[in-house]
Each structure stands twice: as structure tokens, then as C-alpha cells.
Protein backbone atom coordinates (compact mmCIF):
# COMPACT_ATOMS: atom_id res chain seq x y z
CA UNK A 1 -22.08 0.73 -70.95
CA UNK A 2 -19.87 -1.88 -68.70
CA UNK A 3 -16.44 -2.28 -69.78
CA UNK A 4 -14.68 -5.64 -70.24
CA UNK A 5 -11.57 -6.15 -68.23
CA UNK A 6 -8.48 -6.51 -70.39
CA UNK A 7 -7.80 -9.68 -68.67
CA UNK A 8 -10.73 -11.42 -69.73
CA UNK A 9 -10.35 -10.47 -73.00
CA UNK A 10 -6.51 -11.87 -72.70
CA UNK A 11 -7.43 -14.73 -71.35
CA UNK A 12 -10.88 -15.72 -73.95
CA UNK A 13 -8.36 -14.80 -76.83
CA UNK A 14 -5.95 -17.08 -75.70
CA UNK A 15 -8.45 -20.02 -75.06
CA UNK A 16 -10.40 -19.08 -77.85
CA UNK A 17 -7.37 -19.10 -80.67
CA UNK A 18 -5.76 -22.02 -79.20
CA UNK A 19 -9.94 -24.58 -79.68
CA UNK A 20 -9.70 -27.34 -82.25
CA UNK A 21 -12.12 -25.87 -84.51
CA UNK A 22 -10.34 -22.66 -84.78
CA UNK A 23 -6.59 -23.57 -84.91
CA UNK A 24 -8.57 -26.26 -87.93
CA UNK A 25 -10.05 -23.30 -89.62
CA UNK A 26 -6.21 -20.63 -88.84
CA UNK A 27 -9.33 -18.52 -87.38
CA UNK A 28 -8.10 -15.61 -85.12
CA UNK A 29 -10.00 -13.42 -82.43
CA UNK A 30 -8.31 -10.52 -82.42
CA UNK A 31 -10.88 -7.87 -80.88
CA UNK A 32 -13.55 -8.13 -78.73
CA UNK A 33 -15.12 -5.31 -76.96
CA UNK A 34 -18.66 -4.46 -75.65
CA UNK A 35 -20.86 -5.47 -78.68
CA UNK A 36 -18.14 -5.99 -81.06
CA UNK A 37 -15.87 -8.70 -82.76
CA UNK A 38 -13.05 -8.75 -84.71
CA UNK A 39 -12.14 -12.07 -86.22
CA UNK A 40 -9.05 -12.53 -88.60
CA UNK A 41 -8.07 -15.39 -91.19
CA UNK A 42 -5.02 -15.48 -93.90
CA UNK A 43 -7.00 -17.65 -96.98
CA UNK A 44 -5.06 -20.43 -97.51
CA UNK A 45 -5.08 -23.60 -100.08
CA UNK A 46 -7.09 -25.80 -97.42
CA UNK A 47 -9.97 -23.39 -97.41
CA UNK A 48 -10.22 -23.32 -101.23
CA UNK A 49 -13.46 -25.02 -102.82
CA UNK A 50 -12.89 -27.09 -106.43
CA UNK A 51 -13.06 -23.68 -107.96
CA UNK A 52 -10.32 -21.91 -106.34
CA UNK A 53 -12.11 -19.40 -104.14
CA UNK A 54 -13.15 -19.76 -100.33
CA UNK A 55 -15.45 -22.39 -99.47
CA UNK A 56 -18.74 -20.42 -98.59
CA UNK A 57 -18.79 -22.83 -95.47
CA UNK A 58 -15.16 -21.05 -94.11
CA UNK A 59 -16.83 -17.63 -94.20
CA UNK A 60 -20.01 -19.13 -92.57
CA UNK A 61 -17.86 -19.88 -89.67
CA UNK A 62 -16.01 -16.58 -89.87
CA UNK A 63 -19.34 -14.80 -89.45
CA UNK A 64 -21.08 -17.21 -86.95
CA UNK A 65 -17.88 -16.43 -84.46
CA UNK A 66 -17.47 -13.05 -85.29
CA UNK A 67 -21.68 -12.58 -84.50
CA UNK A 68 -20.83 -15.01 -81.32
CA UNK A 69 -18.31 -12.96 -79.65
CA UNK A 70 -19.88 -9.82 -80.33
CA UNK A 71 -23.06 -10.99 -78.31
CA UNK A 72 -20.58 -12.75 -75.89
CA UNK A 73 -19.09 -9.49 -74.88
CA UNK A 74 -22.41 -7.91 -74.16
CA UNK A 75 -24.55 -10.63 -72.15
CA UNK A 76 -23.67 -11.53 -68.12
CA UNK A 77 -20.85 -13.72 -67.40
CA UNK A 78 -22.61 -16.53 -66.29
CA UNK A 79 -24.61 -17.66 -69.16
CA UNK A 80 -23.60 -19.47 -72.21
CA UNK A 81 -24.95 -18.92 -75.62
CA UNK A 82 -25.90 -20.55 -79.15
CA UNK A 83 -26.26 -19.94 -82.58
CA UNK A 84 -30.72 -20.92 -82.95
CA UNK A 85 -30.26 -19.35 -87.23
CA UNK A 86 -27.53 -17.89 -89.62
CA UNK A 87 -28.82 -16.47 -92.50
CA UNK A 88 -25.63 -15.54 -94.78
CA UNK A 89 -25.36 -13.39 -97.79
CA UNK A 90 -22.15 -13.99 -100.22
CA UNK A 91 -21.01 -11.18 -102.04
CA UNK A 92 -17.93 -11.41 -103.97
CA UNK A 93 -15.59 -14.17 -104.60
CA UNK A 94 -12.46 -14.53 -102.71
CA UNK A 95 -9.14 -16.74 -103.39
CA UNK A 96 -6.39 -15.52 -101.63
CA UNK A 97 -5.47 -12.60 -98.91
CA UNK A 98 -6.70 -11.82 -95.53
CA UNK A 99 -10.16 -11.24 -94.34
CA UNK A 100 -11.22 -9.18 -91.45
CA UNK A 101 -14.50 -10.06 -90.16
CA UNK A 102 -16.75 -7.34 -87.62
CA UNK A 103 -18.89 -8.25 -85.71
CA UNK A 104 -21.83 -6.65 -83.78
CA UNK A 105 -24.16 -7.60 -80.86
CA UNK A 106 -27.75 -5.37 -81.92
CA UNK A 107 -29.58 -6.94 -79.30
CA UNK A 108 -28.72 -8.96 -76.60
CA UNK A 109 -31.97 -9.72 -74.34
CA UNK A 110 -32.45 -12.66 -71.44
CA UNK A 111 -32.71 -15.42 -73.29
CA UNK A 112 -32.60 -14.56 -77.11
CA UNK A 113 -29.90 -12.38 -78.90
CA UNK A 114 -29.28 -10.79 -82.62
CA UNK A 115 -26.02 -9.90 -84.00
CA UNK A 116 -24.82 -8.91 -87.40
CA UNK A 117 -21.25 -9.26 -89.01
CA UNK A 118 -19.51 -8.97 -92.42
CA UNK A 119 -16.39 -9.78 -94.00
CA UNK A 120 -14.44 -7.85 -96.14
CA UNK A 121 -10.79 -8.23 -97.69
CA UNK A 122 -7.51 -6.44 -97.33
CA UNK A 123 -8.69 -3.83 -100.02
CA UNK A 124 -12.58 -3.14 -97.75
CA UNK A 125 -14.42 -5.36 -100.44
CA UNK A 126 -17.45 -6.87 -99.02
CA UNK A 127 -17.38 -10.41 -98.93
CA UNK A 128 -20.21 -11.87 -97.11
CA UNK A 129 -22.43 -10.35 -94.68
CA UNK A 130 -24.75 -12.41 -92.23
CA UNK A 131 -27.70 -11.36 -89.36
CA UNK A 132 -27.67 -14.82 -86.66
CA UNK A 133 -30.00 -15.13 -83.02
CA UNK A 134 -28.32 -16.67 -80.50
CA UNK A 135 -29.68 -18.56 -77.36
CA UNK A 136 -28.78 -17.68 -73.79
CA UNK A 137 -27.91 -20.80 -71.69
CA UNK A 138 -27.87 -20.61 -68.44
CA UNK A 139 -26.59 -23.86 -67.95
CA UNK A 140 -23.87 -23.73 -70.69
CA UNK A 141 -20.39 -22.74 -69.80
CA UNK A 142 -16.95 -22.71 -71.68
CA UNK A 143 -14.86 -24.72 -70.84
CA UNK A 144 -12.32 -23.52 -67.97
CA UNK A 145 -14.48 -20.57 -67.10
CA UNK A 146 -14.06 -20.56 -63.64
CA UNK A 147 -10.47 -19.62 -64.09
CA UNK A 148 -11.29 -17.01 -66.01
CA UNK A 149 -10.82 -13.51 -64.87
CA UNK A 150 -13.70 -10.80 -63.91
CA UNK A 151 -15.57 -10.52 -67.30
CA UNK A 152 -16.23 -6.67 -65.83
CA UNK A 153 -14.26 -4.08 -64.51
């Protein structure tokens, strides 16, 4: 199994916590390792639906990023990749406290991928779970990759 260089994983967390959509969301990658994902957010008052608990859309992002990396960290550095389906399962309500989301890369293959991830609270309650397929790109690249470092050590 390769191992990612610390570096790259420096440098994607700070590109990757400081993108619009995430810094929107107070979304933060904090792990990322070969086939895994750990994604963090603090629920707050602007990710509350009319009935007080997190919008189920917030924890479809959660898990769609938290799948995303996970696959990320086990596919070659030159491709790109996209969500193709997200199928989502809510478990339990949530209105307030941190959730942890894992994720994990189950198979990542030339040009079509499968990950799983979950959320669960502070306490290990299970929030939402979700299984996604992601497309490799070849032609799709982050922006600023080239200055990233080595992906592999």
C-alpha cells in the first residue's frame, strides 16, 4: 500500500479548508490517509433547517467530501475525480455539537470508484451514512496542483 507524503496532505488540507464551499459550509478536512477521510464540522445556527436540526443537505455534503477524499487518497495523482451518485441514509436527528465524518475508498478502479462514509456525533451516534461512485478524470485537475507536493513518498 503507497503512502501519502505528509506534505501533500499539508498542503490539500490547507487548500482544501481554505475553498468557498467549505469555509461556506465551516467544513474541515482533518485526516486523509490511503483510503480514508476524516471530515469535521461544529453545527451551527446557519446549518439548522425550520425545525431546528441539521439540514439533511449539510450532512449530504459532509459525506460526499468525506467519500471524495477517501477515494482521492487512493487513485494516481494525475487524475481528477467526480461524484456520478450519492445515495444517503439519515439516521438520527442532530441540532447542535460536532460531527466527525469517516470516510472510506472500497474500490478505486481506472475510471470508476466506490466509497462509503458516515457521520456520527460527539457521543458515536450514527447520524447519516452514505455509499457514492465517483468518476476518474483524466483531464480534471484542482486547482493549483502543479504546486503541489509529491502525492507519494
Amino acid at each position: 500500500m503507497p503512502q501519502i507524503n505528509p506534505a501533500h496532505v499539508e498542503a490539500i488540507f490547507e487548500t482544501v479548508n481554505n475553498c468557498p464551499y467549505f469555509k461556506l459550509l465551516s467544513i474541515r478536512l482533518a485526516g486523509l490517509e490511503y483510503g480514508r477521510s476524516l471530515l469535521e464540522i461544529e453545527a451551527q445556527e446557519k446549518h439548522l433547517q425550520p425545525y431546528g436540526i441539521v439540514h439533511g443537505g449539510v450532512c449530504a455534503s459532509i459525506l460526499d467530501a468525506a467519500v471524495y477524499w477517501a477515494v482521492y487518497a487512493g487513485v494516481d495523482k494525475t487524475v481528477g475525480l467526480t461524484t456520478v451518485d450519492i445515495k444517503v441514509n439519515y439516521l438520527a436527528p442532530v441540532k447542535s455539537g460536532r460531527l466527525i465524518a469517516r470516510g472510506r475508498c472500497i474500490k478505486a478502479g481506472r475510471t470508476i470508484c466506490l466509497g462509503d462514509a458516515s457521520i456520527e456525533d460527539e457521543k458515536g451516534l450514527l447520524i447519516a451514512h452514505a455509499t457514492s461512485t465517483l468518476m476518474v478524470i483524466e483531464s480534471l485537475k484542482m486547482e493549483g496542483h502543479s504546486r503541489l507536493p509529491p502525492k507519494w513518498l
